[in-house]
N, C-alpha and C. Protein backbone atom coordinates (compact mmCIF):
# COMPACT_ATOMS: atom_id res chain seq x y z
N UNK A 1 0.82 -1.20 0.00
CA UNK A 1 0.00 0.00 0.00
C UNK A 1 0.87 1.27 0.00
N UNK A 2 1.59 1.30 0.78
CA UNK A 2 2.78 2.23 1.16
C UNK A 2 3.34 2.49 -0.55
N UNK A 3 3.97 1.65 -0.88
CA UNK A 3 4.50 1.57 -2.55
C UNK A 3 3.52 2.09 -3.37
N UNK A 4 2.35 1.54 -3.64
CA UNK A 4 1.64 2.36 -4.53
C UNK A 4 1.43 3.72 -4.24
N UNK A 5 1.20 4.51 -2.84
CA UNK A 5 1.05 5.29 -2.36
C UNK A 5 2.22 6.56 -3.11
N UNK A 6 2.84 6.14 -2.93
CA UNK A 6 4.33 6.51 -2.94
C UNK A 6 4.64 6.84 -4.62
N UNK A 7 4.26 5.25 -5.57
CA UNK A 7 4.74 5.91 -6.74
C UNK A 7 3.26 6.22 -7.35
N UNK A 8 2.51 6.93 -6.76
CA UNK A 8 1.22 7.94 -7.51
C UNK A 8 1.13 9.16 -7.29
N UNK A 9 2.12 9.44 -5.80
CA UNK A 9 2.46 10.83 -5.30
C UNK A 9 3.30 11.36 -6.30
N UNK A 10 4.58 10.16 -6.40
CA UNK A 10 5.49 10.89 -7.46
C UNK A 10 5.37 11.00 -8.74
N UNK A 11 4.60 9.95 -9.42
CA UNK A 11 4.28 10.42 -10.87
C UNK A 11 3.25 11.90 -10.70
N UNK A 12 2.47 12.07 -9.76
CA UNK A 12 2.00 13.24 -9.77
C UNK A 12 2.55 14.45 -9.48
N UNK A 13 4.03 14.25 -8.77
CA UNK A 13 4.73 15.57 -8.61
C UNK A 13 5.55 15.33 -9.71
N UNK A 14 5.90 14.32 -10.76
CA UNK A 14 6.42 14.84 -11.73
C UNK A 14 5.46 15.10 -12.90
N UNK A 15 4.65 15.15 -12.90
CA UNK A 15 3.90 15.42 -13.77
C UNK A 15 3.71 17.22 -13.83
N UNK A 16 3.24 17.57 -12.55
CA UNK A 16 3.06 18.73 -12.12
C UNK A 16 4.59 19.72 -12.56
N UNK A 17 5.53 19.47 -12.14
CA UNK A 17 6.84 19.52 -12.61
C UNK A 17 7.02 20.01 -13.70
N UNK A 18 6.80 18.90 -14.88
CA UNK A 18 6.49 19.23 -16.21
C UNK A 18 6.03 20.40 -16.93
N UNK A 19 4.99 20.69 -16.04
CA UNK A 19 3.70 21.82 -16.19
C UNK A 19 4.21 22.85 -16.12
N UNK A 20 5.44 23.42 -15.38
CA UNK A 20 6.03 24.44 -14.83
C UNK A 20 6.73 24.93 -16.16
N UNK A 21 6.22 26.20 -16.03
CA UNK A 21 7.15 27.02 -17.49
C UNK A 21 8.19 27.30 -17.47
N UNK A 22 9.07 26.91 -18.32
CA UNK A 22 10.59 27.01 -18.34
C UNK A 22 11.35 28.73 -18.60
N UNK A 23 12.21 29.25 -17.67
CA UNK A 23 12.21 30.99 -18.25
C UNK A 23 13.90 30.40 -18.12
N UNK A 24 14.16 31.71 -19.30
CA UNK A 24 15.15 31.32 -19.64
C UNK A 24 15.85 33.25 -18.68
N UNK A 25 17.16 33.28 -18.50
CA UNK A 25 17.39 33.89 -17.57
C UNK A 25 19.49 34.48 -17.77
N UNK A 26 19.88 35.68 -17.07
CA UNK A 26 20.71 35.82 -17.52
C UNK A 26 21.69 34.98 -16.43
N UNK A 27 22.84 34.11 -17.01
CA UNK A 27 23.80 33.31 -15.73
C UNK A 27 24.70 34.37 -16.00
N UNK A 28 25.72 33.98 -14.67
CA UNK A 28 26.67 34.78 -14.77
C UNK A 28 27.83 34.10 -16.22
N UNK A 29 27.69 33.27 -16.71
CA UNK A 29 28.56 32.77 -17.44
C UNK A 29 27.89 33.78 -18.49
N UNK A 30 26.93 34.15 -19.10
CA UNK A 30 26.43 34.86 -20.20
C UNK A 30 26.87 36.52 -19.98
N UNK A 31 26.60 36.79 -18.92
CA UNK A 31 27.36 38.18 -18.37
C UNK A 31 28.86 38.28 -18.44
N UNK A 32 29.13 37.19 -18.03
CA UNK A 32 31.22 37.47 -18.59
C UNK A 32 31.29 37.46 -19.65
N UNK A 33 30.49 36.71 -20.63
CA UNK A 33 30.78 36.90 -22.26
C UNK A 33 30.26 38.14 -22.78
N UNK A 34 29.11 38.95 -22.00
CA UNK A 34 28.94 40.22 -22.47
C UNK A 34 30.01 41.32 -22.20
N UNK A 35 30.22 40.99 -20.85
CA UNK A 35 31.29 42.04 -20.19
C UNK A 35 33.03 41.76 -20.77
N UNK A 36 32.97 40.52 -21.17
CA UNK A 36 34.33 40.99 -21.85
C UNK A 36 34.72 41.18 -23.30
N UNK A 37 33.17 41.20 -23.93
CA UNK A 37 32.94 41.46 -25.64
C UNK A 37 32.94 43.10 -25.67
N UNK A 38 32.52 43.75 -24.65
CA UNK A 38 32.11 45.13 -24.30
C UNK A 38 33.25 45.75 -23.94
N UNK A 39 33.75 45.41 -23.03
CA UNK A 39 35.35 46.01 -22.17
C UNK A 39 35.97 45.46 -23.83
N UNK A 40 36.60 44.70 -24.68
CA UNK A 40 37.02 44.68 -25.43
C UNK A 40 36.75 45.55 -26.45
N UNK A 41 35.80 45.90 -26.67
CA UNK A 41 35.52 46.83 -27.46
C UNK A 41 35.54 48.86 -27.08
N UNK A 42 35.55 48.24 -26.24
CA UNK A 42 35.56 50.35 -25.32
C UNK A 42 37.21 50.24 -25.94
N UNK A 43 38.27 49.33 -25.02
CA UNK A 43 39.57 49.15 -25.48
C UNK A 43 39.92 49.53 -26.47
N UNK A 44 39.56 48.74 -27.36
CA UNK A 44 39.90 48.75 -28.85
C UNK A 44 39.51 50.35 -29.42
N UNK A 45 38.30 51.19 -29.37
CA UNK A 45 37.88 52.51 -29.42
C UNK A 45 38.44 53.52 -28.59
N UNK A 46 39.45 52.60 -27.26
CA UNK A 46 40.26 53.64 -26.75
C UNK A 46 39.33 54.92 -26.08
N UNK A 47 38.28 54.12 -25.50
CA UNK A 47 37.34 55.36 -24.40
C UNK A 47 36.94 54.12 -23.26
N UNK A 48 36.72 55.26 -22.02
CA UNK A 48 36.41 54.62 -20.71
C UNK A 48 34.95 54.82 -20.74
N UNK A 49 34.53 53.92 -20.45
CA UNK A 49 33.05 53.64 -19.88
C UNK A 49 32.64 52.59 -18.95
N UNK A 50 31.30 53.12 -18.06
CA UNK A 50 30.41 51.85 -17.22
C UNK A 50 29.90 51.08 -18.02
N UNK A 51 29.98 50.14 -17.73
CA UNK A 51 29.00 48.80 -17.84
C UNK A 51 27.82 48.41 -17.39
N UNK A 52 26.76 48.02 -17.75
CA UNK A 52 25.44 47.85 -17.00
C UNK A 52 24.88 46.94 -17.57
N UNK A 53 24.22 45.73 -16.90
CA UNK A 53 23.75 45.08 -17.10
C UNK A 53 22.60 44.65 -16.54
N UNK A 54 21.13 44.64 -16.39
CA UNK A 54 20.19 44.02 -15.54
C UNK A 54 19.45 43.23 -16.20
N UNK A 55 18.24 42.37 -15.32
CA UNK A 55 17.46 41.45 -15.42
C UNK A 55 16.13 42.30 -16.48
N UNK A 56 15.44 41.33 -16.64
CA UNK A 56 14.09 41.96 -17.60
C UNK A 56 13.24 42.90 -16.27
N UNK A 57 13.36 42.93 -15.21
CA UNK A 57 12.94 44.11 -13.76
C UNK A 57 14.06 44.68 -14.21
N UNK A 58 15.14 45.12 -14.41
CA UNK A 58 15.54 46.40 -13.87
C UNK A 58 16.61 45.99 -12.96
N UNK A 59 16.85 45.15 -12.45
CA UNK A 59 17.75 44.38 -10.97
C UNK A 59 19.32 44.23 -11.72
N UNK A 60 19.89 45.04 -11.09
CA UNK A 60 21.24 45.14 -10.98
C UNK A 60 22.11 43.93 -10.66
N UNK A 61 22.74 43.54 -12.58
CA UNK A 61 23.20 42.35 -12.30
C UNK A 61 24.99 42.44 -13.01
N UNK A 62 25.41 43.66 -12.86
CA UNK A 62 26.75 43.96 -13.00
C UNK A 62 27.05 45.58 -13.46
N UNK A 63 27.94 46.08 -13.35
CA UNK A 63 28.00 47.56 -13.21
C UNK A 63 29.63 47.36 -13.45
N UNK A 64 30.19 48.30 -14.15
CA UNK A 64 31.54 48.26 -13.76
C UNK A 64 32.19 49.79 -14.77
N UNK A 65 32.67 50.73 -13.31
CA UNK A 65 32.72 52.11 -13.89
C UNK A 65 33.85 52.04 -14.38
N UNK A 66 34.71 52.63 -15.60
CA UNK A 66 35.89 52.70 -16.34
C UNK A 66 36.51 53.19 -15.74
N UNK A 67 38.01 53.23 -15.66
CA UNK A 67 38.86 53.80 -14.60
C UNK A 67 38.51 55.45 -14.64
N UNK A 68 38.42 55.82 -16.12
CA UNK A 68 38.47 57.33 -16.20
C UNK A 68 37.00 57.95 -16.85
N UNK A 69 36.27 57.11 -16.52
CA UNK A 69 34.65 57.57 -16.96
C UNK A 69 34.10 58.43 -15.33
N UNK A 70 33.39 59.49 -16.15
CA UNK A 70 32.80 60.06 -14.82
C UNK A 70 31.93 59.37 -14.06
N UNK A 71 31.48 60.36 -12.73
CA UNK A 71 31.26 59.60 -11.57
C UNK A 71 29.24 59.49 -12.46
N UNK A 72 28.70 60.41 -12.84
CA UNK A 72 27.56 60.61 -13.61
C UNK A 72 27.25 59.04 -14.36
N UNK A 73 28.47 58.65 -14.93
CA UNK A 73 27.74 57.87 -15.83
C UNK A 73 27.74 56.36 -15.55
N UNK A 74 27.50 55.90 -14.13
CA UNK A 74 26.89 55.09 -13.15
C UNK A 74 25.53 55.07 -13.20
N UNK A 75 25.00 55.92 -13.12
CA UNK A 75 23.62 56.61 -12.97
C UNK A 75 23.24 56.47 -14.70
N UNK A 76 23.75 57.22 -15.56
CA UNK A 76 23.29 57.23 -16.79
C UNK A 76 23.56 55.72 -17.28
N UNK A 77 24.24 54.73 -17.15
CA UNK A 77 24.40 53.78 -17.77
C UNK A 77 23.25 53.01 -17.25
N UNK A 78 22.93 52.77 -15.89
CA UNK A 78 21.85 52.00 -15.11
C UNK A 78 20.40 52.10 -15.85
N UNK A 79 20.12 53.88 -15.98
CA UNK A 79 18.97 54.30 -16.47
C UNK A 79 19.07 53.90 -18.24
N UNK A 80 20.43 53.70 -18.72
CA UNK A 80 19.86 53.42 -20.18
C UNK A 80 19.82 51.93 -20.22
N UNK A 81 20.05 51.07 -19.32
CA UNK A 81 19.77 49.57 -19.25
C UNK A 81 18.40 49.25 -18.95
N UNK A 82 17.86 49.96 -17.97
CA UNK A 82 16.34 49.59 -17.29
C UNK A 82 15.94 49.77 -18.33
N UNK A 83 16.00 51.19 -19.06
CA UNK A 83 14.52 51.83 -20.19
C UNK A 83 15.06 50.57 -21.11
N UNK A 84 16.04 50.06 -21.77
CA UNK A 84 16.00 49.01 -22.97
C UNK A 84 15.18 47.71 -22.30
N UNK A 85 15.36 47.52 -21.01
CA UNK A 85 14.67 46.17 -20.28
C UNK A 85 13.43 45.97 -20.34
N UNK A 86 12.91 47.70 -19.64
CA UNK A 86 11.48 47.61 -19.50
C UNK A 86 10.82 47.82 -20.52
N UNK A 87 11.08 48.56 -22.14
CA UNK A 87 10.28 48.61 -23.16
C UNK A 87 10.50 47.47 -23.74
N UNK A 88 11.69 46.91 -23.79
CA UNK A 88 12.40 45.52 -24.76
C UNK A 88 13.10 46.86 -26.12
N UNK A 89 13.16 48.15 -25.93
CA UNK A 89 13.47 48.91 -27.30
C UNK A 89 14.85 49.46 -26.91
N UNK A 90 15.82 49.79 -27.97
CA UNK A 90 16.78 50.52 -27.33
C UNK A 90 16.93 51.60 -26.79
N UNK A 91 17.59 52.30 -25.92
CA UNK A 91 17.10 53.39 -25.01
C UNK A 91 17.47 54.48 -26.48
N UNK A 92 17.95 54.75 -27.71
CA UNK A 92 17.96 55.41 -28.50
C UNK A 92 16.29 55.84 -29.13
N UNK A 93 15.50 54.91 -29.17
CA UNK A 93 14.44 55.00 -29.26
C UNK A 93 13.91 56.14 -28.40
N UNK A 94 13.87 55.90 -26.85
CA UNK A 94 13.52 57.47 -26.00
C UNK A 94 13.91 58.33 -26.20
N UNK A 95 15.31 58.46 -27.10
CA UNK A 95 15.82 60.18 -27.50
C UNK A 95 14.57 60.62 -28.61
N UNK A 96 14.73 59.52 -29.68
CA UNK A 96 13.98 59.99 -30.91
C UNK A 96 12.57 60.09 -30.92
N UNK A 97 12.46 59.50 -29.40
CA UNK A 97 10.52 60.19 -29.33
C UNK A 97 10.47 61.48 -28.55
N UNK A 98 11.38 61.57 -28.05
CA UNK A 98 11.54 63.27 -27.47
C UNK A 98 11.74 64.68 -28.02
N UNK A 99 12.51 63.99 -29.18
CA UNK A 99 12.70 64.82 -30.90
C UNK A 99 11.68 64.50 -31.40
N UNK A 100 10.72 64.21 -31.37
CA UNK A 100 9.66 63.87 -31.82
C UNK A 100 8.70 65.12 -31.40
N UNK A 101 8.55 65.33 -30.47
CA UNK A 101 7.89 66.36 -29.24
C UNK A 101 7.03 65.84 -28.42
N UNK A 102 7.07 64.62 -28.25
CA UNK A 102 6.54 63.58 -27.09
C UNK A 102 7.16 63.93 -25.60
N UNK A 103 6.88 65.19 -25.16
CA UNK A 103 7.46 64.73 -23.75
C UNK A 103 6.83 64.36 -23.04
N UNK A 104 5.84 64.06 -23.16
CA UNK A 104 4.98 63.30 -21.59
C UNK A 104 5.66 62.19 -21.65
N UNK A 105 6.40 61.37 -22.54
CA UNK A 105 7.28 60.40 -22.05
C UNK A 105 7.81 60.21 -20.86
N UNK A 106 8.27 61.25 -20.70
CA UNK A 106 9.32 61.29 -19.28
C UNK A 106 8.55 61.16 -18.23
N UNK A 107 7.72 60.81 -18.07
CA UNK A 107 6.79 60.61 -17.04
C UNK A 107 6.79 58.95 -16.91
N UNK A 108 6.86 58.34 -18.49
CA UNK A 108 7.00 56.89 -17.73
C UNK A 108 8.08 56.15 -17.25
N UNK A 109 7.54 55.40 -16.15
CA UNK A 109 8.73 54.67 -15.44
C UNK A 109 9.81 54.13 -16.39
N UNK A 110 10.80 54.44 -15.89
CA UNK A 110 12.34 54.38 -16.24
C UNK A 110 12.42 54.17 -17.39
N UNK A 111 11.77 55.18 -18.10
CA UNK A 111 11.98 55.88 -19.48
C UNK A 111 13.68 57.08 -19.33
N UNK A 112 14.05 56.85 -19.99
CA UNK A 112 15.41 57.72 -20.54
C UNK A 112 16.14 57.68 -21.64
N UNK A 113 15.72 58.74 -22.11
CA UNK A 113 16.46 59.09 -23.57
C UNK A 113 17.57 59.32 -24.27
N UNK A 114 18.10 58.16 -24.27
CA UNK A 114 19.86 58.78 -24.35
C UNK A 114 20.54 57.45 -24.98
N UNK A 115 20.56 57.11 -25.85
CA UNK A 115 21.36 56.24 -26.89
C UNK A 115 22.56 55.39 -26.13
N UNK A 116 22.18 54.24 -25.81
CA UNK A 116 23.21 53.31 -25.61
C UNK A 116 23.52 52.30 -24.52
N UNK A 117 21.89 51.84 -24.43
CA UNK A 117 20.83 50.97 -23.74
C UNK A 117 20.46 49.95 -24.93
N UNK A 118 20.43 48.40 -24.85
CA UNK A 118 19.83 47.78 -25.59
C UNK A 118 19.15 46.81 -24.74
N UNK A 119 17.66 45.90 -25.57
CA UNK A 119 17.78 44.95 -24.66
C UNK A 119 18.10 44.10 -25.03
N UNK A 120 18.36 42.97 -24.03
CA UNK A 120 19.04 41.57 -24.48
C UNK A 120 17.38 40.62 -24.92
N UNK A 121 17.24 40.13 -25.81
CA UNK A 121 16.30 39.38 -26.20
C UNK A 121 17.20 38.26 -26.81
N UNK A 122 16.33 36.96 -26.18
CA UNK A 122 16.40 35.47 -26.76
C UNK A 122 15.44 34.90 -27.11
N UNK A 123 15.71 34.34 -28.45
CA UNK A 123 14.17 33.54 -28.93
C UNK A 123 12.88 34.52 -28.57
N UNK A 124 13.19 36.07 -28.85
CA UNK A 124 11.89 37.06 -28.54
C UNK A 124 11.63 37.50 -27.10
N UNK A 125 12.37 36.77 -25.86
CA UNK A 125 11.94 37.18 -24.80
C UNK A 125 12.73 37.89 -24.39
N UNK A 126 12.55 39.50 -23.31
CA UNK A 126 13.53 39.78 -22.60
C UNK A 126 13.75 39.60 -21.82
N UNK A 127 15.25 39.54 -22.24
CA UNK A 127 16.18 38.78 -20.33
C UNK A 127 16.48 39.83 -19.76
N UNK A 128 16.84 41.35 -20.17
CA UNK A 128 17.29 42.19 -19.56
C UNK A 128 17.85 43.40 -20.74
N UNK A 129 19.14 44.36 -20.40
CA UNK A 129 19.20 45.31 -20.57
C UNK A 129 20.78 45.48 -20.56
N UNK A 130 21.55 45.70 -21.90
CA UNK A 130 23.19 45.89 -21.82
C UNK A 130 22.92 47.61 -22.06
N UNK A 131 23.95 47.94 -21.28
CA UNK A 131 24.09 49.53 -21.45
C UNK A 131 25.89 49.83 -21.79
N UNK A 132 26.67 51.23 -22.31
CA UNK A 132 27.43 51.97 -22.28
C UNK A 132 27.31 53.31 -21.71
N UNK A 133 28.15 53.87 -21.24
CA UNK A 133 27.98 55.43 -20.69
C UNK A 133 29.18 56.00 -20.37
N UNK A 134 29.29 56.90 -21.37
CA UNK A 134 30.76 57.57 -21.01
C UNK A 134 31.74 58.08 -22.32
N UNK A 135 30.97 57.74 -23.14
CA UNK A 135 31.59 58.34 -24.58
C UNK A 135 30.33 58.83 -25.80
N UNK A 136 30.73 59.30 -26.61
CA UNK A 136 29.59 59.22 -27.59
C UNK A 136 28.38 58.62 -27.54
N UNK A 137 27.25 59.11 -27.39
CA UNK A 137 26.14 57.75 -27.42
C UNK A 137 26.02 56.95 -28.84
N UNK A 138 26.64 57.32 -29.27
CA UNK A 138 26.66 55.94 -30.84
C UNK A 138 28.12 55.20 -30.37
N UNK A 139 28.90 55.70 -29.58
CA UNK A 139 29.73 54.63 -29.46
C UNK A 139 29.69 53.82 -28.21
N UNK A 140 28.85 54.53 -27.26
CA UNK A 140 28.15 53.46 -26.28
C UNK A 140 27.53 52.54 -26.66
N UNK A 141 26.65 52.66 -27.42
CA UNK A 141 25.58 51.92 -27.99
C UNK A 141 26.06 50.55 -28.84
N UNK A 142 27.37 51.16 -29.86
CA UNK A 142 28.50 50.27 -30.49
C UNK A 142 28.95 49.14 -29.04
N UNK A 143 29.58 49.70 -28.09
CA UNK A 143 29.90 49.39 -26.93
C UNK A 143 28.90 47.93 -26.32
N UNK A 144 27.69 48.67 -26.41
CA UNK A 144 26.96 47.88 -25.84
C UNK A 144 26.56 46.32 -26.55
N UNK A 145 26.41 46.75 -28.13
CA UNK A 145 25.88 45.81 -29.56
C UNK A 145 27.11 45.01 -29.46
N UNK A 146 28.11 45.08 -29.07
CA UNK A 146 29.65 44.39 -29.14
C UNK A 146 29.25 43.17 -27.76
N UNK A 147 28.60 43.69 -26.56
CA UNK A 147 28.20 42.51 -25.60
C UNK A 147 27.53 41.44 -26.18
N UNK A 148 26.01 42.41 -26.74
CA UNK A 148 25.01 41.64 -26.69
C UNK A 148 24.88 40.59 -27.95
N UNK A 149 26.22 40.70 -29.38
CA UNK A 149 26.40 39.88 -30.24
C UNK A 149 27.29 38.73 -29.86
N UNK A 150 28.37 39.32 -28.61
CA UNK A 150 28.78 38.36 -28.07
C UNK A 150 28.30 36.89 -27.52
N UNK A 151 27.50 37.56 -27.16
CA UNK A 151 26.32 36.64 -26.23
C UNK A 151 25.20 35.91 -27.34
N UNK A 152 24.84 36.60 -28.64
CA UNK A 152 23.75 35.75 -29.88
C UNK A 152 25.05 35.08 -30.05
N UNK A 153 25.77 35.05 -30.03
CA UNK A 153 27.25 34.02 -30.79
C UNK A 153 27.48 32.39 -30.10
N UNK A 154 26.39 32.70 -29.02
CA UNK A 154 26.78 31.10 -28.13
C UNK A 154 25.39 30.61 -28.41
């Protein structure tokens, strides 16, 4: 009795198991391949910049300020990672709706307009948000597209 008991519980917790939706998510092994496709590339362009990286929330999942990037662009790199996370669009997109004459934008949550925020999407979903900050925003943005191809490459 005990035995049958036993394997009807567990075919039913693996069954249930099954059921559970699979999310796919950023590891830290996917973040070192962004962060050193990115730091390789600031290098190579010969400019200092932060690094930013978060989850599809917004959650701070690596940061790393350039020796000679200002103290500002901590703050600006964070905010152009969230806005690519939370729309799934690149934060270049919020400049060009502001040139647009859309400012009630700025009113939505961690909206910021400033080129060189992308998000990371796999198979369509977002995992999160690569940012640059600290040089050109087209060469942040370069900066940033240098992680996040790193990372489509595996």
């Amino acid at each position: 009795m005990y035995r049958v008991l036993t394997a009807i519980l567990l075919s039913a917790a693996t069954a249930f198991a099954n059921d559970l939706p699979n999310k796919k998510y950023l590891d830290l092994t996917h973040i070192k391949i962004m962060v050193s496709a990115a730091e390789a590339k600031a290098k190579e362009l010969n400019v200092s910049v932060t690094i930013c990286i978060v989850d599809e929330s917004g959650n701070l999942l690596f940061l790393e300020k350039g020796e000679t990037a200002s103290l500002n662009t901590i703050q600006f790199a964070q905010k152009k990672a969230r806005h690519a996370a939370f729309y799934g669009r690149p934060s270049k997109d919020g400049a060009d709706t502001i040139k647009k004459g859309n400012t009630e934008a700025m009113a939505f949550p961690e909206f910021f307009p400033n080129q060189g925020g992308l998000p990371i999407k796999i198979d369509g979903k977002i995992l999160g948000g690569i940012s640059a900050s600290g040089s050109k925003s087209e060469i942040d943005e370069a900066i940033a597209q240098s992680g996040l191809d790193a990372l489509l490459k595996q």
